[in-house]
PDB file of N, CA and C in Angstrom:
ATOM      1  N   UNK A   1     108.893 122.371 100.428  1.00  0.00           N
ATOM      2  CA  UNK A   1     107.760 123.019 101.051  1.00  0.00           C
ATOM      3  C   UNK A   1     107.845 122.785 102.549  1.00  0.00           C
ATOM      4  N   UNK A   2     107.997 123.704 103.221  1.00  0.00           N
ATOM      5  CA  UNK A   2     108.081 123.255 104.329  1.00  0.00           C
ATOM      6  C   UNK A   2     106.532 122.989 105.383  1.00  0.00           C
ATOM      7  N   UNK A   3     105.896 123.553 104.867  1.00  0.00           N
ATOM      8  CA  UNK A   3     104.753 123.198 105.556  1.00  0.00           C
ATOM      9  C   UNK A   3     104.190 121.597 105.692  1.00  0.00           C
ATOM     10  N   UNK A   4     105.175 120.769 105.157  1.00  0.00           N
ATOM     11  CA  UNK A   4     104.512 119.264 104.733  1.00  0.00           C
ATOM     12  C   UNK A   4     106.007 118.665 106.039  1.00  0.00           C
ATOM     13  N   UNK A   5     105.141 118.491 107.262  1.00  0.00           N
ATOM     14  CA  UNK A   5     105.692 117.525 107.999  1.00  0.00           C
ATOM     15  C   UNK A   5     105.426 116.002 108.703  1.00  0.00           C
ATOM     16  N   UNK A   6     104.484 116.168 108.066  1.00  0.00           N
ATOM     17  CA  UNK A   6     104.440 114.272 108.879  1.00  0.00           C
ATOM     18  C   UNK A   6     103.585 113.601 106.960  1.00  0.00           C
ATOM     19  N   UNK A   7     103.552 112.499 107.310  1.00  0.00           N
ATOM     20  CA  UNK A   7     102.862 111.924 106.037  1.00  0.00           C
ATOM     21  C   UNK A   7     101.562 111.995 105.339  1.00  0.00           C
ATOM     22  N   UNK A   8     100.851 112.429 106.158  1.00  0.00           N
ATOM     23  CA  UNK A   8      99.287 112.812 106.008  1.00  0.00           C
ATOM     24  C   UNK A   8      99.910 114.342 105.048  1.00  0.00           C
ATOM     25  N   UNK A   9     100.098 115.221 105.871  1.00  0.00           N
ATOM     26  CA  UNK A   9     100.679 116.471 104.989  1.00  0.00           C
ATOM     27  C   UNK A   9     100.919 116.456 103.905  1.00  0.00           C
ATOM     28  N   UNK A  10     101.882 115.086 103.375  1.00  0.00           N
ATOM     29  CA  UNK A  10     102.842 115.104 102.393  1.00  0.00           C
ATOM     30  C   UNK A  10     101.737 114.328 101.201  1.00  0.00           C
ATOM     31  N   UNK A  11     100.800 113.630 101.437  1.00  0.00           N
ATOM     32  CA  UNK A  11      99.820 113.059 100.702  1.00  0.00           C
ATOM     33  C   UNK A  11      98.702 113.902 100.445  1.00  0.00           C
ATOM     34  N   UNK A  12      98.206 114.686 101.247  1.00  0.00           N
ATOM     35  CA  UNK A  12      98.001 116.162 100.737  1.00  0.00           C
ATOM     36  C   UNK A  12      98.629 117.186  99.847  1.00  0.00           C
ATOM     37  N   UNK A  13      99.200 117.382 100.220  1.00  0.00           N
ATOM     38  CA  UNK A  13     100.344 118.162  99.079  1.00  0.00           C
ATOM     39  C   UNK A  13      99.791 117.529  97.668  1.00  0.00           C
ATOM     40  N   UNK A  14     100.501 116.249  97.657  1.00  0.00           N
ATOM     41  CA  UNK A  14     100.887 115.462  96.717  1.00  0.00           C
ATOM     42  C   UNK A  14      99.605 115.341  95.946  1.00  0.00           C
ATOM     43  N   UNK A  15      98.611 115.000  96.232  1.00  0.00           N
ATOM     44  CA  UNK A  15      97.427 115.279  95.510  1.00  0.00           C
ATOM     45  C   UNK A  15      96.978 116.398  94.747  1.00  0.00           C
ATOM     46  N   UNK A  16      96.790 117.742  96.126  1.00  0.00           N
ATOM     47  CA  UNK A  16      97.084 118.847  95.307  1.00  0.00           C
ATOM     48  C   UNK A  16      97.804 119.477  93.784  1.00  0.00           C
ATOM     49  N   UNK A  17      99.356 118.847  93.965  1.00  0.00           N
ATOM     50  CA  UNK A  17     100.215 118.905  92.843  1.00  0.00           C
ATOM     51  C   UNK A  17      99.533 118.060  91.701  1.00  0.00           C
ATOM     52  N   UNK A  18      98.650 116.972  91.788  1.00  0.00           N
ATOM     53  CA  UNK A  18      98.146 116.065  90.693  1.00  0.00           C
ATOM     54  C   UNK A  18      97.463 116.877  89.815  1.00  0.00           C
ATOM     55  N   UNK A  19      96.396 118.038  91.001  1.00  0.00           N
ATOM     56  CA  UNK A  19      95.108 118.555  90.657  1.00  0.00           C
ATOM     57  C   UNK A  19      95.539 119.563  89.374  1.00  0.00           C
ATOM     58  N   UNK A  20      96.965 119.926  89.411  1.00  0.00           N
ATOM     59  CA  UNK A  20      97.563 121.121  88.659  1.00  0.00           C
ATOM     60  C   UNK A  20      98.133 120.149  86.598  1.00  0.00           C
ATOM     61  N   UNK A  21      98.169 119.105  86.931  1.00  0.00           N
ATOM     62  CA  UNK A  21      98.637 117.938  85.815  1.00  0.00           C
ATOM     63  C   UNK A  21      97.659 118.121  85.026  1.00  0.00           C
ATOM     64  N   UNK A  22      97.809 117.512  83.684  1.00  0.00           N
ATOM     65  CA  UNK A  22      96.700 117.448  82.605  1.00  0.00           C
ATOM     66  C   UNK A  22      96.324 116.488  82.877  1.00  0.00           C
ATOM     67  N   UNK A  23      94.473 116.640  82.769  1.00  0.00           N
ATOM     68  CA  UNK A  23      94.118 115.017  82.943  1.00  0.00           C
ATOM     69  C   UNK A  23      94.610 114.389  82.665  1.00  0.00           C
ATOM     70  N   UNK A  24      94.978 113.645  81.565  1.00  0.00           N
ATOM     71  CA  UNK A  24      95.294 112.167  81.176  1.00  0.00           C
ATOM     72  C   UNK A  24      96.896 112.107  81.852  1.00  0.00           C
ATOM     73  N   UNK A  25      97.367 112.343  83.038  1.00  0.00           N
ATOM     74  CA  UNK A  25      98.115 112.250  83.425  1.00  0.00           C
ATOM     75  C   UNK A  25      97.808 112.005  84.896  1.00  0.00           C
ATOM     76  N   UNK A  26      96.713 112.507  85.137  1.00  0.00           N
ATOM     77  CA  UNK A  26      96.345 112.636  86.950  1.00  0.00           C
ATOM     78  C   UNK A  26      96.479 110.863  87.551  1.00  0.00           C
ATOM     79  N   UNK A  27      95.829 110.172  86.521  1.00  0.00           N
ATOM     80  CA  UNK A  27      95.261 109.230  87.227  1.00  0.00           C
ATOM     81  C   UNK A  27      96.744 108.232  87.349  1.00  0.00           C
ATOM     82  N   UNK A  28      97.665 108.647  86.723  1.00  0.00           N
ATOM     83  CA  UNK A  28      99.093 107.643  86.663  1.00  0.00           C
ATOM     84  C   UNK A  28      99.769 107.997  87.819  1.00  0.00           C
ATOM     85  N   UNK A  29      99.337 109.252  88.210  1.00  0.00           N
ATOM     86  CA  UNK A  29     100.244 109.831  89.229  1.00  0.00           C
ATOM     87  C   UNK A  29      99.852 109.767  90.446  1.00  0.00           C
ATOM     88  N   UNK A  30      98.161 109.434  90.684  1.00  0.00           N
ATOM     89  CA  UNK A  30      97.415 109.422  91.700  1.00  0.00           C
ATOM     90  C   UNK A  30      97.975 107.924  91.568  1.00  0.00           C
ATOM     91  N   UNK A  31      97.909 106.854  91.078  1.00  0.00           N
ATOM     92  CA  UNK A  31      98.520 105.479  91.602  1.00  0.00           C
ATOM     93  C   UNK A  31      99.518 105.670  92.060  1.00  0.00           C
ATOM     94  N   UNK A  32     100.711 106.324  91.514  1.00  0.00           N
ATOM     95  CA  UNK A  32     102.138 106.320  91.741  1.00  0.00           C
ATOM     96  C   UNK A  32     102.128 106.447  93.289  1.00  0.00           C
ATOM     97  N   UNK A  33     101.700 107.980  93.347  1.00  0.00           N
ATOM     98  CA  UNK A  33     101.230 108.211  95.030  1.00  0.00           C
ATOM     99  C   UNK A  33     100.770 106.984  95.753  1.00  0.00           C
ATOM    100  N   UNK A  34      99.854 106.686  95.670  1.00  0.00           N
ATOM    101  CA  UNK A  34      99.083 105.435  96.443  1.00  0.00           C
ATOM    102  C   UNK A  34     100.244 104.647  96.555  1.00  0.00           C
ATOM    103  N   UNK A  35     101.168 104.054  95.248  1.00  0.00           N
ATOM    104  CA  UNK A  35     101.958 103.093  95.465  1.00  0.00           C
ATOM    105  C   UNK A  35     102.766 103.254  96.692  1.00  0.00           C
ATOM    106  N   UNK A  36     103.250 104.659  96.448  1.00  0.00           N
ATOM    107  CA  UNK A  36     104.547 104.690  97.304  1.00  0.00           C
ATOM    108  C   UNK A  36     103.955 104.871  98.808  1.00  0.00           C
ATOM    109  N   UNK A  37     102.776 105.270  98.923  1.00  0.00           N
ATOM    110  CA  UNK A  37     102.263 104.917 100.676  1.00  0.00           C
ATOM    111  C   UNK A  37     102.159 103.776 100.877  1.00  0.00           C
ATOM    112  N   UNK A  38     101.619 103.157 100.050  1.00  0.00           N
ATOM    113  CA  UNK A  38     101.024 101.652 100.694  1.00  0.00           C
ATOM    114  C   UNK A  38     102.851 101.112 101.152  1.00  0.00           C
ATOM    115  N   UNK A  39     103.978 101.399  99.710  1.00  0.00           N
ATOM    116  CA  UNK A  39     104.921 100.317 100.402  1.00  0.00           C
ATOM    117  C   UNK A  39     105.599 101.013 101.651  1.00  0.00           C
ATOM    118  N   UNK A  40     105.527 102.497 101.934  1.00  0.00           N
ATOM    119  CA  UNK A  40     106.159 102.904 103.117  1.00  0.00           C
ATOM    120  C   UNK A  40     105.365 102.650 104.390  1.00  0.00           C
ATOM    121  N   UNK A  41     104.124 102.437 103.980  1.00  0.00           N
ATOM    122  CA  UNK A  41     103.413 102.198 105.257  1.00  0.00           C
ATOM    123  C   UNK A  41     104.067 101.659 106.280  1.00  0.00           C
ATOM    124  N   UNK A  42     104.842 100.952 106.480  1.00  0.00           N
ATOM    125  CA  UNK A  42     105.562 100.613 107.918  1.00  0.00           C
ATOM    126  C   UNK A  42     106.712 100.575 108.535  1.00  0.00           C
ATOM    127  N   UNK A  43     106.723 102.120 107.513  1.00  0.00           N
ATOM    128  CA  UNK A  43     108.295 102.613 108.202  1.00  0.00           C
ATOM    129  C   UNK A  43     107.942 103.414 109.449  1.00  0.00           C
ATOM    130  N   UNK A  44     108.784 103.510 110.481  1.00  0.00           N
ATOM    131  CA  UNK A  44     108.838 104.128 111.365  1.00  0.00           C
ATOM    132  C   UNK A  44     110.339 105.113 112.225  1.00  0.00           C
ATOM    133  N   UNK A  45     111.346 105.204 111.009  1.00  0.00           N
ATOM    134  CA  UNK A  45     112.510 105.706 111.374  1.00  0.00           C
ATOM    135  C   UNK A  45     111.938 106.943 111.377  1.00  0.00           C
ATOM    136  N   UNK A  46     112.304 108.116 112.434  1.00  0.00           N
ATOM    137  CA  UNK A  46     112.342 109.353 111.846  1.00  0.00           C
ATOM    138  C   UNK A  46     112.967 109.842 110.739  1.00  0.00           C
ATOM    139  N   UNK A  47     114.268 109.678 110.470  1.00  0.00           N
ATOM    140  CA  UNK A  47     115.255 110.004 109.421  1.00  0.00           C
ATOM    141  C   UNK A  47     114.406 109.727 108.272  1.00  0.00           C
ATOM    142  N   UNK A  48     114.111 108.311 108.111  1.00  0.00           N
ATOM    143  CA  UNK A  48     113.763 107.741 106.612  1.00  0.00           C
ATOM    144  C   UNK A  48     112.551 108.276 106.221  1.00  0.00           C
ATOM    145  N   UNK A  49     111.862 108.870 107.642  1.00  0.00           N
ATOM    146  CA  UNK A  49     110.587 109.499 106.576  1.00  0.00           C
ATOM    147  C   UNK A  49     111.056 110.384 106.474  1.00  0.00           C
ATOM    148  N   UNK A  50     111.878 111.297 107.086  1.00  0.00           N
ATOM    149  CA  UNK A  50     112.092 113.121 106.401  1.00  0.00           C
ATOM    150  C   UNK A  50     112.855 112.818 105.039  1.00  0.00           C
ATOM    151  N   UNK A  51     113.854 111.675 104.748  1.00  0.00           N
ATOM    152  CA  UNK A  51     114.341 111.372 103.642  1.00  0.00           C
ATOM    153  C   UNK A  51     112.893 111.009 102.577  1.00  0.00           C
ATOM    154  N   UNK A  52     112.152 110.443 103.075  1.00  0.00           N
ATOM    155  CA  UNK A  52     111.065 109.881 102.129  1.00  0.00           C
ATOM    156  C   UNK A  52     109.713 111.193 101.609  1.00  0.00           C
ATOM    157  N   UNK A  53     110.276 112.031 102.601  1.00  0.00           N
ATOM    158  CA  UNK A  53     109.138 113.204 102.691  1.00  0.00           C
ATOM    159  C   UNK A  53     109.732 114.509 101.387  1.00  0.00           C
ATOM    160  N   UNK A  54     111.255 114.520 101.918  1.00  0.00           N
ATOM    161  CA  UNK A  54     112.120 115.297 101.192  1.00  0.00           C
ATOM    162  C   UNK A  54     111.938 114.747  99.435  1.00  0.00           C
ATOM    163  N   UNK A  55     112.113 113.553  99.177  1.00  0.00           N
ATOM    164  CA  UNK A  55     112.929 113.101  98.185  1.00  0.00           C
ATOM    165  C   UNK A  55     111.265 113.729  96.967  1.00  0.00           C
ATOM    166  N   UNK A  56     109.873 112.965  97.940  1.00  0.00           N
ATOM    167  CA  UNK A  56     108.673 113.107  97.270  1.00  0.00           C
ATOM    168  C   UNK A  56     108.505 114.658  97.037  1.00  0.00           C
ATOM    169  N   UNK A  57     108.744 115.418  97.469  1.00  0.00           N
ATOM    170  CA  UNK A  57     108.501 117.095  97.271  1.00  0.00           C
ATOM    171  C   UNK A  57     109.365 117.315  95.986  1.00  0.00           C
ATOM    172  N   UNK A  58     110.618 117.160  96.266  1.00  0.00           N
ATOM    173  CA  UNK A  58     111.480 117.410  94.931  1.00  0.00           C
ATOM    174  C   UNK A  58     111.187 116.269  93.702  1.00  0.00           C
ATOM    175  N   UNK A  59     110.753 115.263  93.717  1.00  0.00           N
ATOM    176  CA  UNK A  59     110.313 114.412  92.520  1.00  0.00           C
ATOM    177  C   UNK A  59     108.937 115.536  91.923  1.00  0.00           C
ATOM    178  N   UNK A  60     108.027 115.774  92.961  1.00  0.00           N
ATOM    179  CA  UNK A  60     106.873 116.356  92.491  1.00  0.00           C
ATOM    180  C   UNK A  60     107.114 117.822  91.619  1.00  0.00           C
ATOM    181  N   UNK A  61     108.303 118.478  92.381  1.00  0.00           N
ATOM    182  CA  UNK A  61     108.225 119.611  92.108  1.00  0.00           C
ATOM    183  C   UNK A  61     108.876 119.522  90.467  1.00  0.00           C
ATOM    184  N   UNK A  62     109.687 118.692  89.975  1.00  0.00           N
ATOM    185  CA  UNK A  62     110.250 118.203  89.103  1.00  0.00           C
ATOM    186  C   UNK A  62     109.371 117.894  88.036  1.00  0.00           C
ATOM    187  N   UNK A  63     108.455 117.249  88.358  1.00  0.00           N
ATOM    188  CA  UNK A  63     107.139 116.701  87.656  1.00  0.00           C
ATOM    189  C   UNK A  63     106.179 117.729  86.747  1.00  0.00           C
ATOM    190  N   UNK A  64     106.169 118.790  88.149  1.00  0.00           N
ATOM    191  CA  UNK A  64     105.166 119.955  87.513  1.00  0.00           C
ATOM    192  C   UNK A  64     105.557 121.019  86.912  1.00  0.00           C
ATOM    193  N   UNK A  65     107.286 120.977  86.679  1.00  0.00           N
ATOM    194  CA  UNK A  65     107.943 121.592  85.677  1.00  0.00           C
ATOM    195  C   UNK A  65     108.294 121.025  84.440  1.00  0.00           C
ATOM    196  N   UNK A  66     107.698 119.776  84.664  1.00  0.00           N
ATOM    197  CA  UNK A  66     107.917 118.797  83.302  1.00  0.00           C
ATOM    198  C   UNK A  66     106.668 119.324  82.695  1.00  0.00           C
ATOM    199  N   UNK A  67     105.556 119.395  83.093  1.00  0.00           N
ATOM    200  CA  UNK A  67     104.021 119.347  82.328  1.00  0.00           C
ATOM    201  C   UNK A  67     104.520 120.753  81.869  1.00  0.00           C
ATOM    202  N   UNK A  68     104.621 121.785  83.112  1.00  0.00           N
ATOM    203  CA  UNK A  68     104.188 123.263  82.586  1.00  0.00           C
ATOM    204  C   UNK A  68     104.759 124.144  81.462  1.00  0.00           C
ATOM    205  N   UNK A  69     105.659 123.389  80.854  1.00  0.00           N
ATOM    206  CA  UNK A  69     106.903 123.924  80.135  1.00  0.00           C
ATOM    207  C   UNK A  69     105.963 124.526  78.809  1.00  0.00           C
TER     208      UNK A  69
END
Protein backbone atom coordinates (compact mmCIF):
# COMPACT_ATOMS: atom_id res chain seq x y z
CA UNK A 1 0.00 0.00 0.00
CA UNK A 2 1.66 2.77 -0.70
CA UNK A 3 -0.11 5.32 1.01
CA UNK A 4 1.35 4.00 4.52
CA UNK A 5 4.63 6.01 5.01
CA UNK A 6 5.83 6.75 8.32
CA UNK A 7 4.56 4.55 11.42
CA UNK A 8 1.53 6.29 12.60
CA UNK A 9 0.17 5.44 8.89
CA UNK A 10 1.19 1.95 9.13
CA UNK A 11 -0.73 1.45 12.64
CA UNK A 12 -3.60 2.86 11.01
CA UNK A 13 -3.74 0.72 8.24
CA UNK A 14 -3.09 -2.08 10.46
CA UNK A 15 -6.04 -1.61 12.58
CA UNK A 16 -8.21 -0.99 9.80
CA UNK A 17 -7.17 -4.54 8.32
CA UNK A 18 -8.21 -6.01 12.03
CA UNK A 19 -11.68 -4.22 11.57
CA UNK A 20 -12.19 -6.61 8.30
CA UNK A 21 -11.13 -10.16 10.68
CA UNK A 22 -13.79 -12.18 12.46
CA UNK A 23 -14.22 -11.17 15.84
CA UNK A 24 -12.75 -13.76 17.78
CA UNK A 25 -9.71 -13.05 15.97
CA UNK A 26 -9.51 -9.10 16.24
CA UNK A 27 -8.40 -8.99 19.65
CA UNK A 28 -5.11 -11.49 18.99
CA UNK A 29 -4.20 -9.36 16.28
CA UNK A 30 -4.84 -6.00 17.89
CA UNK A 31 -2.07 -7.30 20.61
CA UNK A 32 0.15 -8.65 17.95
CA UNK A 33 0.09 -5.02 16.52
CA UNK A 34 0.65 -3.33 19.86
CA UNK A 35 3.44 -5.90 20.38
CA UNK A 36 5.35 -5.16 17.47
CA UNK A 37 5.19 -1.15 18.16
CA UNK A 38 5.99 -1.17 21.56
CA UNK A 39 9.33 -3.41 20.62
CA UNK A 40 10.17 -1.13 17.51
CA UNK A 41 9.58 1.85 19.36
CA UNK A 42 13.20 2.93 19.27
CA UNK A 43 14.26 2.31 16.10
CA UNK A 44 15.36 5.11 14.22
CA UNK A 45 17.18 3.76 10.93
CA UNK A 46 15.41 4.91 7.92
CA UNK A 47 16.01 1.59 6.05
CA UNK A 48 14.78 -0.60 9.03
CA UNK A 49 11.59 1.11 9.26
CA UNK A 50 10.72 0.94 5.44
CA UNK A 51 11.92 -2.80 5.98
CA UNK A 52 9.63 -2.93 9.14
CA UNK A 53 6.81 -0.97 7.33
CA UNK A 54 7.15 -3.24 4.13
CA UNK A 55 7.44 -6.63 5.84
CA UNK A 56 3.96 -5.52 8.20
CA UNK A 57 1.78 -4.72 4.95
CA UNK A 58 2.64 -8.04 3.33
CA UNK A 59 2.21 -10.17 6.71
CA UNK A 60 -1.27 -8.30 6.93
CA UNK A 61 -2.15 -8.65 3.51
CA UNK A 62 -1.40 -12.45 3.91
CA UNK A 63 -3.54 -12.59 6.98
CA UNK A 64 -6.69 -11.24 5.32
CA UNK A 65 -6.42 -13.79 2.65
CA UNK A 66 -6.13 -16.37 5.25
CA UNK A 67 -9.66 -15.37 6.97
CA UNK A 68 -11.43 -14.51 3.57
CA UNK A 69 -10.99 -17.75 1.81
Amino acid sequence: MSTVRSPLYLYRYLLRCIRKLPDEAQSHYQHHVRQGFSSHADETDPERIKQIITRAIDDAEWILKKYCK
